[in-house]
Protein backbone atom coordinates (compact mmCIF):
# COMPACT_ATOMS: atom_id res chain seq x y z
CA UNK A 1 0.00 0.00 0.00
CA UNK A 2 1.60 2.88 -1.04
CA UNK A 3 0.91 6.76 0.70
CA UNK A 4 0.93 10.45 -0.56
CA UNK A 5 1.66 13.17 1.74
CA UNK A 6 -0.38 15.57 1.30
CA UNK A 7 -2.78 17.84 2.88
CA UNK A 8 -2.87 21.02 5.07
CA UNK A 9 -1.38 18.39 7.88
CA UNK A 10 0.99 17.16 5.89
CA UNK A 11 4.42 16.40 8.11
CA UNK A 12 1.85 16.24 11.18
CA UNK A 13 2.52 12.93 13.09
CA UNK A 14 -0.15 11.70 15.32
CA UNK A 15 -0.06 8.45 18.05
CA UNK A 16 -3.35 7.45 17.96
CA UNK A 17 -4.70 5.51 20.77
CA UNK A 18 -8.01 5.24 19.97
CA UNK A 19 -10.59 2.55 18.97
CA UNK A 20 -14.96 2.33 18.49
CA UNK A 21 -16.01 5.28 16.64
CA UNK A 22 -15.65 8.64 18.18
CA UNK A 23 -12.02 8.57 18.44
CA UNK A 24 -10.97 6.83 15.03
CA UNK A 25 -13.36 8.93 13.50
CA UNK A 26 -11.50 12.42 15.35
CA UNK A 27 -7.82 10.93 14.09
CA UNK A 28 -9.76 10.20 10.34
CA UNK A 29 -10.30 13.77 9.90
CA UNK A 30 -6.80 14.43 10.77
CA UNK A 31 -5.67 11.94 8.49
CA UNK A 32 -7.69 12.78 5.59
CA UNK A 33 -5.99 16.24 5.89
CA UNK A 34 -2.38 14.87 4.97
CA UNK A 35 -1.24 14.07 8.89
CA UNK A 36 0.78 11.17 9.19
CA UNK A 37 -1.64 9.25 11.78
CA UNK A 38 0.33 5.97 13.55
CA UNK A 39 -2.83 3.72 14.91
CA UNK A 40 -1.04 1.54 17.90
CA UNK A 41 -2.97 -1.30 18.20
CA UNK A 42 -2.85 -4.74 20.70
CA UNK A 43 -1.29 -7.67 19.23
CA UNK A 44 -5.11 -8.78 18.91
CA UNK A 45 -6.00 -5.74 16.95
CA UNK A 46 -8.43 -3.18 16.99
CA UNK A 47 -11.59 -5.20 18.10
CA UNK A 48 -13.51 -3.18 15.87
CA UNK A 49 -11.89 -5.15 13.29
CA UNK A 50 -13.91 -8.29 13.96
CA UNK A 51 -17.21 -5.88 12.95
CA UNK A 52 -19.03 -6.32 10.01
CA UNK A 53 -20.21 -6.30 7.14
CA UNK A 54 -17.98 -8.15 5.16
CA UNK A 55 -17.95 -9.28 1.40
CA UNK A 56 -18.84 -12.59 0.98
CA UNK A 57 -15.70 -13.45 -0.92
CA UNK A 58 -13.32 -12.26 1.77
CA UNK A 59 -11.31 -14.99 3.03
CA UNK A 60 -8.72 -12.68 4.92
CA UNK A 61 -11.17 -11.02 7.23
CA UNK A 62 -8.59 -8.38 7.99
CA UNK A 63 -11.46 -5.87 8.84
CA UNK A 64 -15.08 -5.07 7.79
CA UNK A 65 -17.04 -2.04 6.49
CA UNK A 66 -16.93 -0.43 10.05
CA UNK A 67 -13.22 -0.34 10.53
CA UNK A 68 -12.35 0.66 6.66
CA UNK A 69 -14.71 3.25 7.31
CA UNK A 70 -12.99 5.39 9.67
CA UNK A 71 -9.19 4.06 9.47
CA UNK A 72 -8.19 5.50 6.35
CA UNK A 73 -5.16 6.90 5.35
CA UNK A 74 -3.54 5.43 8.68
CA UNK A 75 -0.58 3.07 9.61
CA UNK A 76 -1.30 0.44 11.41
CA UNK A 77 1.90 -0.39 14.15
CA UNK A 78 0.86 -3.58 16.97
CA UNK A 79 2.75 -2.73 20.08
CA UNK A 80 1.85 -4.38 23.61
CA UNK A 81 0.75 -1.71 26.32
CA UNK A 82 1.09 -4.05 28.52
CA UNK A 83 4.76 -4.52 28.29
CA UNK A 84 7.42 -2.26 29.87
CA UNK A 85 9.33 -2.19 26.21
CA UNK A 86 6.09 -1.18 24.34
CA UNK A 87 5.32 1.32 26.87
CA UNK A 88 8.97 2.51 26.22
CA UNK A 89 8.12 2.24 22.68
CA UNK A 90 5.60 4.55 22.56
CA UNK A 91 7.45 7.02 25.05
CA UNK A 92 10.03 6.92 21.92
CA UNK A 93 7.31 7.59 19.43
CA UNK A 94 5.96 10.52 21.58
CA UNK A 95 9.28 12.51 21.21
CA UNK A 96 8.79 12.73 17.45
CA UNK A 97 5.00 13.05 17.45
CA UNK A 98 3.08 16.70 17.17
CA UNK A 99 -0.67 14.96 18.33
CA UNK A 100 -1.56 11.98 20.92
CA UNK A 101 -5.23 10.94 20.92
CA UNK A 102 -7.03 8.20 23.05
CA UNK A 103 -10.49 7.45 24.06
CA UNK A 104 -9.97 5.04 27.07
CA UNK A 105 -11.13 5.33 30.36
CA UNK A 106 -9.85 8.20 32.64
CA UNK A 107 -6.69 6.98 34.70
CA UNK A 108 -5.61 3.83 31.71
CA UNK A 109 -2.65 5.91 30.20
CA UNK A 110 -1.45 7.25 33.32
CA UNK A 111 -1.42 3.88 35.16
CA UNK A 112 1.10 2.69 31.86
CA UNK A 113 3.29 5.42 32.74
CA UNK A 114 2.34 7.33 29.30
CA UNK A 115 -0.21 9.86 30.06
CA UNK A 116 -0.71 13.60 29.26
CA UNK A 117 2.10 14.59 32.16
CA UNK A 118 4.61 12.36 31.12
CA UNK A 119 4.82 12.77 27.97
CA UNK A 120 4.99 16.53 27.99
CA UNK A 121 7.76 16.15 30.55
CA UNK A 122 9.87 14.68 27.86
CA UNK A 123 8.42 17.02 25.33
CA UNK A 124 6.40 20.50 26.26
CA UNK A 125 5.06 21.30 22.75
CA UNK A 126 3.02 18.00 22.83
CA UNK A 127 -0.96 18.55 22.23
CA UNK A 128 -2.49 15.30 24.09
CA UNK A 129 -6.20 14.68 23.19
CA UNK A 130 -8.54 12.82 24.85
CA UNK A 131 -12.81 11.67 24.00
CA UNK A 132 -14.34 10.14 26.75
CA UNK A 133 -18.43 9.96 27.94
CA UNK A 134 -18.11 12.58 30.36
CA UNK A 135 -14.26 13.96 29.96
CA UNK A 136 -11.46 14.20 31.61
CA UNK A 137 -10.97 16.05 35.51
CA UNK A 138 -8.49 18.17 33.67
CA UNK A 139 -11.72 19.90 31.95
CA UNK A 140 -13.84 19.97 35.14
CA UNK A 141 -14.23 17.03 37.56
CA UNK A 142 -17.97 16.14 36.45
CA UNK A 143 -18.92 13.19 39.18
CA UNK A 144 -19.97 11.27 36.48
CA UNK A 145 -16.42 11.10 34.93
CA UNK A 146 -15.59 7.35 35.94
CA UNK A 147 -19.16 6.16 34.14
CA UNK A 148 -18.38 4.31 30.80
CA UNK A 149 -20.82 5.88 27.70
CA UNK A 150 -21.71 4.75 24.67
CA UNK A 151 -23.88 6.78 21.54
CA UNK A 152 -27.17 5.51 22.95
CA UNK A 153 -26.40 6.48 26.27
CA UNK A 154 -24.49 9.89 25.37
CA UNK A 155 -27.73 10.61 23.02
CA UNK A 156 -30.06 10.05 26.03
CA UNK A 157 -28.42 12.03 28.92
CA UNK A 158 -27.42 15.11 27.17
CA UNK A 159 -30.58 15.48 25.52
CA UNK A 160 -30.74 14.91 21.77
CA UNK A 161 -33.24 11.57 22.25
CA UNK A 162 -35.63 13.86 24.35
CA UNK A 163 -36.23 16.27 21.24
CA UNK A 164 -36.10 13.40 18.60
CA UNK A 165 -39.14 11.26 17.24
CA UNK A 166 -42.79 11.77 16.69
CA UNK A 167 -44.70 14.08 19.67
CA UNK A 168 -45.82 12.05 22.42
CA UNK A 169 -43.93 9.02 21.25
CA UNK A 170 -40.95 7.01 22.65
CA UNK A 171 -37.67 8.72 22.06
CA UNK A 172 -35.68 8.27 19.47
CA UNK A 173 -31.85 8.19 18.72
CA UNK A 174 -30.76 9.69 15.21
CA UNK A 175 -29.39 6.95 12.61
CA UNK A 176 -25.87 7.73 12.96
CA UNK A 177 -23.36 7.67 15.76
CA UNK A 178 -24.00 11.15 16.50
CA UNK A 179 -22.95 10.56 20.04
CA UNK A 180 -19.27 9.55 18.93
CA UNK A 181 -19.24 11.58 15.45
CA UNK A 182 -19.72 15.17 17.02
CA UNK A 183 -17.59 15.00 19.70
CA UNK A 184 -14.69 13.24 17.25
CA UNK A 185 -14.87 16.05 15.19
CA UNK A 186 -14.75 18.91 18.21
CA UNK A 187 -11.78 16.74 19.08
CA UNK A 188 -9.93 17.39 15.74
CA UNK A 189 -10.55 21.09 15.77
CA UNK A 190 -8.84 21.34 19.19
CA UNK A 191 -5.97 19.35 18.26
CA UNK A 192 -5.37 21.69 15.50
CA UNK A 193 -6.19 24.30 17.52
CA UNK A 194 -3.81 23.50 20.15
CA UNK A 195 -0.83 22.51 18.11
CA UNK A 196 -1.76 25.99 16.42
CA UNK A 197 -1.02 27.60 20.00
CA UNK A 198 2.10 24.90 20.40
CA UNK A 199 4.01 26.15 17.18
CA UNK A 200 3.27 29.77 18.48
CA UNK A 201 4.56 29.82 21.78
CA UNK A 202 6.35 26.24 22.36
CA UNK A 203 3.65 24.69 24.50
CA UNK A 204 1.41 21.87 24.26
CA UNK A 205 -1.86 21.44 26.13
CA UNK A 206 -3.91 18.94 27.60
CA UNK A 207 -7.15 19.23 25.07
CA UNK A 208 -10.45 17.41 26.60
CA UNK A 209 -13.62 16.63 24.89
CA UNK A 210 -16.89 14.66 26.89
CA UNK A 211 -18.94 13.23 24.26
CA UNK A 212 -21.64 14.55 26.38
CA UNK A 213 -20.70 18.29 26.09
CA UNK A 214 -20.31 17.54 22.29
CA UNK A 215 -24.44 16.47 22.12
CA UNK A 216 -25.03 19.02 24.78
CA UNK A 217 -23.78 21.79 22.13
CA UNK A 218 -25.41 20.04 19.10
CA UNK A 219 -28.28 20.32 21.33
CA UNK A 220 -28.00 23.90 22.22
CA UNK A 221 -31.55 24.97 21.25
CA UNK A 222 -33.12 23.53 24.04
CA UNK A 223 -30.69 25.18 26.65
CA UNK A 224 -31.76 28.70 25.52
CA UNK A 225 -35.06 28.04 24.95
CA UNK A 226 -35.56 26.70 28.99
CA UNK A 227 -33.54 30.04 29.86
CA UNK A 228 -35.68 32.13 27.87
CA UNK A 229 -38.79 30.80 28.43
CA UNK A 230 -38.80 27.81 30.96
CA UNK A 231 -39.64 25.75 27.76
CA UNK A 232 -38.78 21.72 28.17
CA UNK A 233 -38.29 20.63 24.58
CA UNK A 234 -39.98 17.56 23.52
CA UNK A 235 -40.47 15.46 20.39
CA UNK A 236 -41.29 17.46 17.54
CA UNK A 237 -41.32 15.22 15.30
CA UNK A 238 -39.70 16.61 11.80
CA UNK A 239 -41.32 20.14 12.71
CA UNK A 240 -39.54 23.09 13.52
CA UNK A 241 -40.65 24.88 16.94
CA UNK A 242 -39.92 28.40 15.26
CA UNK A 243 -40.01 28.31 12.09
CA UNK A 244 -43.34 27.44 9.67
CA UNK A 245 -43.23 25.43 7.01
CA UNK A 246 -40.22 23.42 8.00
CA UNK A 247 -41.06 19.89 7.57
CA UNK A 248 -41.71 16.77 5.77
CA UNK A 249 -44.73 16.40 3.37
CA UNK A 250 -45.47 13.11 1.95
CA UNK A 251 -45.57 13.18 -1.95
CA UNK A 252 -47.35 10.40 -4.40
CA UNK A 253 -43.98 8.38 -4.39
CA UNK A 254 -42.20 9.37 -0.95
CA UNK A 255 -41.51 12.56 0.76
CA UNK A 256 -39.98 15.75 0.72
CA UNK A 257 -38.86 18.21 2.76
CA UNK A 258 -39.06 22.03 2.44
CA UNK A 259 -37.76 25.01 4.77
CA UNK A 260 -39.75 28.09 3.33
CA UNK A 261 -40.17 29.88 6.85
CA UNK A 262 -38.77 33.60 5.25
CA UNK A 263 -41.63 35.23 4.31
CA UNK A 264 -40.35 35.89 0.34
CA UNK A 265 -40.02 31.93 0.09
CA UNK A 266 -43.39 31.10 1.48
CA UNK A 267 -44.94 33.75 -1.31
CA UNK A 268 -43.00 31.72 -3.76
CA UNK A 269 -44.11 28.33 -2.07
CA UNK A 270 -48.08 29.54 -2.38
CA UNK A 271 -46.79 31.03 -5.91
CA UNK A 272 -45.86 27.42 -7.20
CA UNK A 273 -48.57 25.88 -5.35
CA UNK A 274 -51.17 27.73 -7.62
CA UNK A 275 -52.28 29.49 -3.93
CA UNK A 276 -51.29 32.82 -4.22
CA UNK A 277 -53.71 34.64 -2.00
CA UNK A 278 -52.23 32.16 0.67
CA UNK A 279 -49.76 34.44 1.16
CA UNK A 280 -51.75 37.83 2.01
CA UNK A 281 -54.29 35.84 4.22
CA UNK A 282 -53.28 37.53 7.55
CA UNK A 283 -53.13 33.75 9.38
CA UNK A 284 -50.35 32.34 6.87
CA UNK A 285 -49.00 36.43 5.42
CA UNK A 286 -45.76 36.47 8.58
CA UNK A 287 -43.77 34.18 10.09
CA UNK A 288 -45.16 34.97 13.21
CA UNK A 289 -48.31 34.46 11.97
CA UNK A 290 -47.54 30.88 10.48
CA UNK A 291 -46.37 29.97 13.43
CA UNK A 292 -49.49 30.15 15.28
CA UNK A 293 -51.33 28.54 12.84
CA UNK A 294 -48.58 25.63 11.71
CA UNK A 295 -51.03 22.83 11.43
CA UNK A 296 -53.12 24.33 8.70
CA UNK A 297 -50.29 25.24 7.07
CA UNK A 298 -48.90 21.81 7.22
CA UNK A 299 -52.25 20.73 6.11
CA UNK A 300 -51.91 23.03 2.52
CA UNK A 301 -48.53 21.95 2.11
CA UNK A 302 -48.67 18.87 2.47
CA UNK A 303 -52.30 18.55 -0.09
CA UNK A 304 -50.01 20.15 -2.84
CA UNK A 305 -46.99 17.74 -2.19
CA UNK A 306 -49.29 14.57 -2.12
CA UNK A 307 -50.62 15.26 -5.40
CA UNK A 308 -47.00 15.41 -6.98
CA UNK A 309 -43.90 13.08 -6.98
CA UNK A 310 -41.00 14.35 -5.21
CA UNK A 311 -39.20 14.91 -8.34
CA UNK A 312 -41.81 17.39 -9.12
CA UNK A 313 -41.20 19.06 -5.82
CA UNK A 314 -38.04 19.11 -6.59
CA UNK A 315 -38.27 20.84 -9.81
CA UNK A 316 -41.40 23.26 -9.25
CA UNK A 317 -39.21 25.33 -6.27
CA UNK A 318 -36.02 23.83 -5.67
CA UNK A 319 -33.76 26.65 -7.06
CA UNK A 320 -35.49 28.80 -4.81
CA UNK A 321 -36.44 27.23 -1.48
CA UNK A 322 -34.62 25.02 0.27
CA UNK A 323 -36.41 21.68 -0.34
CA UNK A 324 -35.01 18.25 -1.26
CA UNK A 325 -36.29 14.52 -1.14
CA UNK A 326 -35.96 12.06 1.56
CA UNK A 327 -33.53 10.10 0.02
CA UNK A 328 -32.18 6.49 0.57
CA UNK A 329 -28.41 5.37 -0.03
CA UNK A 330 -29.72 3.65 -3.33
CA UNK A 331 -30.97 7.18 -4.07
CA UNK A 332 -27.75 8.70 -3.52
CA UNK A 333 -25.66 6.63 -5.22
CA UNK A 334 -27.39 7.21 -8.25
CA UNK A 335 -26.73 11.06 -7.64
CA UNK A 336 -24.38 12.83 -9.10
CA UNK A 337 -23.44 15.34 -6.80
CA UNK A 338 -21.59 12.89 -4.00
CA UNK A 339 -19.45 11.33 -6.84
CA UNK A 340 -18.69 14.78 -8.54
CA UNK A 341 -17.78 15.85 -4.94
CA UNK A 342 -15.73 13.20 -3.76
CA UNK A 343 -18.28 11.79 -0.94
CA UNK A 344 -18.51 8.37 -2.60
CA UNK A 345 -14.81 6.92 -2.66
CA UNK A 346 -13.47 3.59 -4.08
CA UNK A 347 -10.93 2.01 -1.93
CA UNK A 348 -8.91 -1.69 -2.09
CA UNK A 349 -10.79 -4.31 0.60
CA UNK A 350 -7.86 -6.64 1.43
CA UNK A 351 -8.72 -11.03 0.85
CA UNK A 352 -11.54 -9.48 -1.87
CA UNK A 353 -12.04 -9.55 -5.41
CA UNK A 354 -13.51 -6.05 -5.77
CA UNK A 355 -12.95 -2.97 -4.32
CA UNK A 356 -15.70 -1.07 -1.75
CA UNK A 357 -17.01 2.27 -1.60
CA UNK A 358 -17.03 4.97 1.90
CA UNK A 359 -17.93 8.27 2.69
CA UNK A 360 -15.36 10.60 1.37
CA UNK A 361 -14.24 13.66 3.24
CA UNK A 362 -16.80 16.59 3.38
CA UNK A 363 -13.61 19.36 4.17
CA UNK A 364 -12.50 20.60 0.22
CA UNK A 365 -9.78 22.90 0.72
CA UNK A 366 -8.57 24.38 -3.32
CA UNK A 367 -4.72 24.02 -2.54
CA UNK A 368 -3.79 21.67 -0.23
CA UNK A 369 -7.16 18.87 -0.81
CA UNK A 370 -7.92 16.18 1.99
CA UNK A 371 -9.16 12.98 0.88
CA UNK A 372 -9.06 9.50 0.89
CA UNK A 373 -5.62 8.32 0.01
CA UNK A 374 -5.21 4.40 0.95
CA UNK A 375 -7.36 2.10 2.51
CA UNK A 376 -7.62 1.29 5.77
CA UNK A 377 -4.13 -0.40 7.15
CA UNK A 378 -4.02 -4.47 7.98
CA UNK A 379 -2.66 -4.87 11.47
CA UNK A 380 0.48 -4.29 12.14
CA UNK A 381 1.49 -3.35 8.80
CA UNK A 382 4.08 -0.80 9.13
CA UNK A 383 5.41 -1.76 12.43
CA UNK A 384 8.64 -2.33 10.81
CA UNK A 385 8.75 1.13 8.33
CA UNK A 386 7.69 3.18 11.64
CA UNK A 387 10.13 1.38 14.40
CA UNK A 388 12.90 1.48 11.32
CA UNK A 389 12.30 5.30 11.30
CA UNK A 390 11.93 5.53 15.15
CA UNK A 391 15.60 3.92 14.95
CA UNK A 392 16.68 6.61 12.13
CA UNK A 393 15.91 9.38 14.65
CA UNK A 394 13.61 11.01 12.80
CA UNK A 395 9.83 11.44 11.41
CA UNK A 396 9.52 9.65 8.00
């Protein structure tokens, strides 16, 4: 497998520690924007390794869909934590690395003698990064610190599952690993950030992200609207507590959605919907106004969508309003906008035939472009290149 540098992080090394989703996916960014990201993994691997799906003619098993996923454009290196000589290992690595990121449990890389404080004892400039449920006591000493967390869990105590799903129903958690995804992506912005600060004035800093504070600020709606106006969000459904029509109408072959809350779009909206006195009837004529009276103008809305496919939607106000149909990954990947942009990305699956398809990287930068360079790494497959180079004295 051969690797380009390139990237805005290009000559950026990062040790990264980290395993599940939220912290791969954090060190993914990085990688995908040229840094040179060293996974250490167990001499057992990565467990997410062992996760599905895999293709059917894959007699290697090396990893599935999950792990390609988010460990792109990495190096895989197997080195035993557990050992006094990997532990030294990594102490090594540290001196030549910019970025260390892990997502165990508070108190596992300090009791291996390779935590945040010992490492920038050897080296000051050294930006150590951390993803946990509920942080780290260096950010605040929450007294829920020591309690593991998962997406589910994250999603339910810092409030996105109490605002998501159908009024009055049970609560629902979004599709994707919001709960890890959010928070891995804060992460990356103050790494950067930090080692920003680090080349600036020499020192490194401890950077600490609780996936809870990451879905707390996703979720920041609710906070405001309980100071403002005691208000307890709930469910809404897919309706918007401000802002009238912002929804999804069914159509005659699926469903659309469409945002036309300004009051220009919603004359446009009535305009296209062959309603045009819609918009100077004083109930529907503000925002303010549609507000109040959302349900009947869900009810027109959603009349004139049913009678058209979502196609026609599409077309009838779509350069204009924001409005788009509730798609499907079929539907996408007959699109051309995520292949034209990079978002659909062909990469090698190691013990297959044929090669696979992930999510590219959403960040397009014109000079210096991340993207998806090489697959994701087998284990331990440049333990030798990166312990050769450790030996050189230098980064690669």
């Amino acid at each position: 497998m051969t690797r380009e540098s390139s990237g805005p992080l290009c000559g950026v090394r990062v040790l990264d520690f980290t395993w599940m989703l939220a912290g791969p996916y954090c060190t993914m960014l990085l990688a995908d924007l040229g840094a040179d990201v060293i996974k250490i993994e167990p001499p057992l691997g990565d467990p997410m390794r062992q996760v599905g799906p895999f293709l059917e003619d894959d007699q290697l098993r090396a990893y599935g869909g999950y792990f390609q996923s988010v460990n792109r454009n990495k190096r895989s290196v197997v080195i035993d934590l557990k050992s006094e000589h990997g532990c030294d290992l990594v102490r090594r690595l540290a001196g030549g690395a910019d970025l260390v990121v892990e997502n165990f449990r508070a108190g596992v890389m300090e009791r291996l003698g390779i935590g945040y404080e010992t490492l920038r004892a050897m080296k000051p400039s050294i930006v150590y990064g951390s993803i946990r449920g509920f942080g780290d006591e260096r950010g605040g000493k929450s007294p829920h610190l020591n309690r593991p967390a998962v997406d589910v869990t994250i999603q339910a105590e810092a409030g996105l599952m109490g605002i998501t799903g159908p009024p009055g129903g049970v609560p629902t958690k979004t599709g994707p690993g919001v709960g890890d995804i959010f928070p891995g992506t804060l992460c990356a912005l103050g790494l950067v950030s930090a080692m920003y600060n680090a080349r600036n004035t020499g020192q490194g800093q401890y950077v600490d992200v609780a996936m809870y504070d990451g879905l707390l600020s996703l979720c920041e709606r609710i906070v405001y609207r309980y100071s403002y106006e005691g208000e307890v969000s709930g469910p809404a459904g897919n309706a918007h507590p401000l802002f009238v029509p912002f929804d999804v109408f069914p159509t005659a072959d699926g469903f659309v959605t469409i945002g036309a809350s300004e009051d220009p779009q919603w004359g446009r909206l009535c305009e296209a919907m062959g309603r045009d006195e819609m918009a100077r009837d004083a109930r529907f004529a503000t925002a303010d106004a549609r507000l109040r009276h959302a349900v009947a103008v869900r009810d027109l809305v959603g009349a004139w969508t049913l009678s058209h496919t979502a196609a026609e939607v599409v077309e009838a106000v779509g350069l204009e309003i924001p409005v788009g149909a509730v798609n499907t990954i079929e539907d996408i990947w007959h699109d051309d906008h995520p292949w034209a942009r990079q978002m659909l990305v062909e990469v090698e699956q190691p013990g297959s035939s044929r090669r696979v398809v992930i999510a590219g990287c959403p960040i397009k930068l014109s000079e210096t472009a991340a993207r998806v360079r090489t697959r994701a790494p087998l284990l331990g497959e440049h333990t030798d290149s990166v312990l050769a180079e450790l030996a050189a004295g230098g980064k690669r």
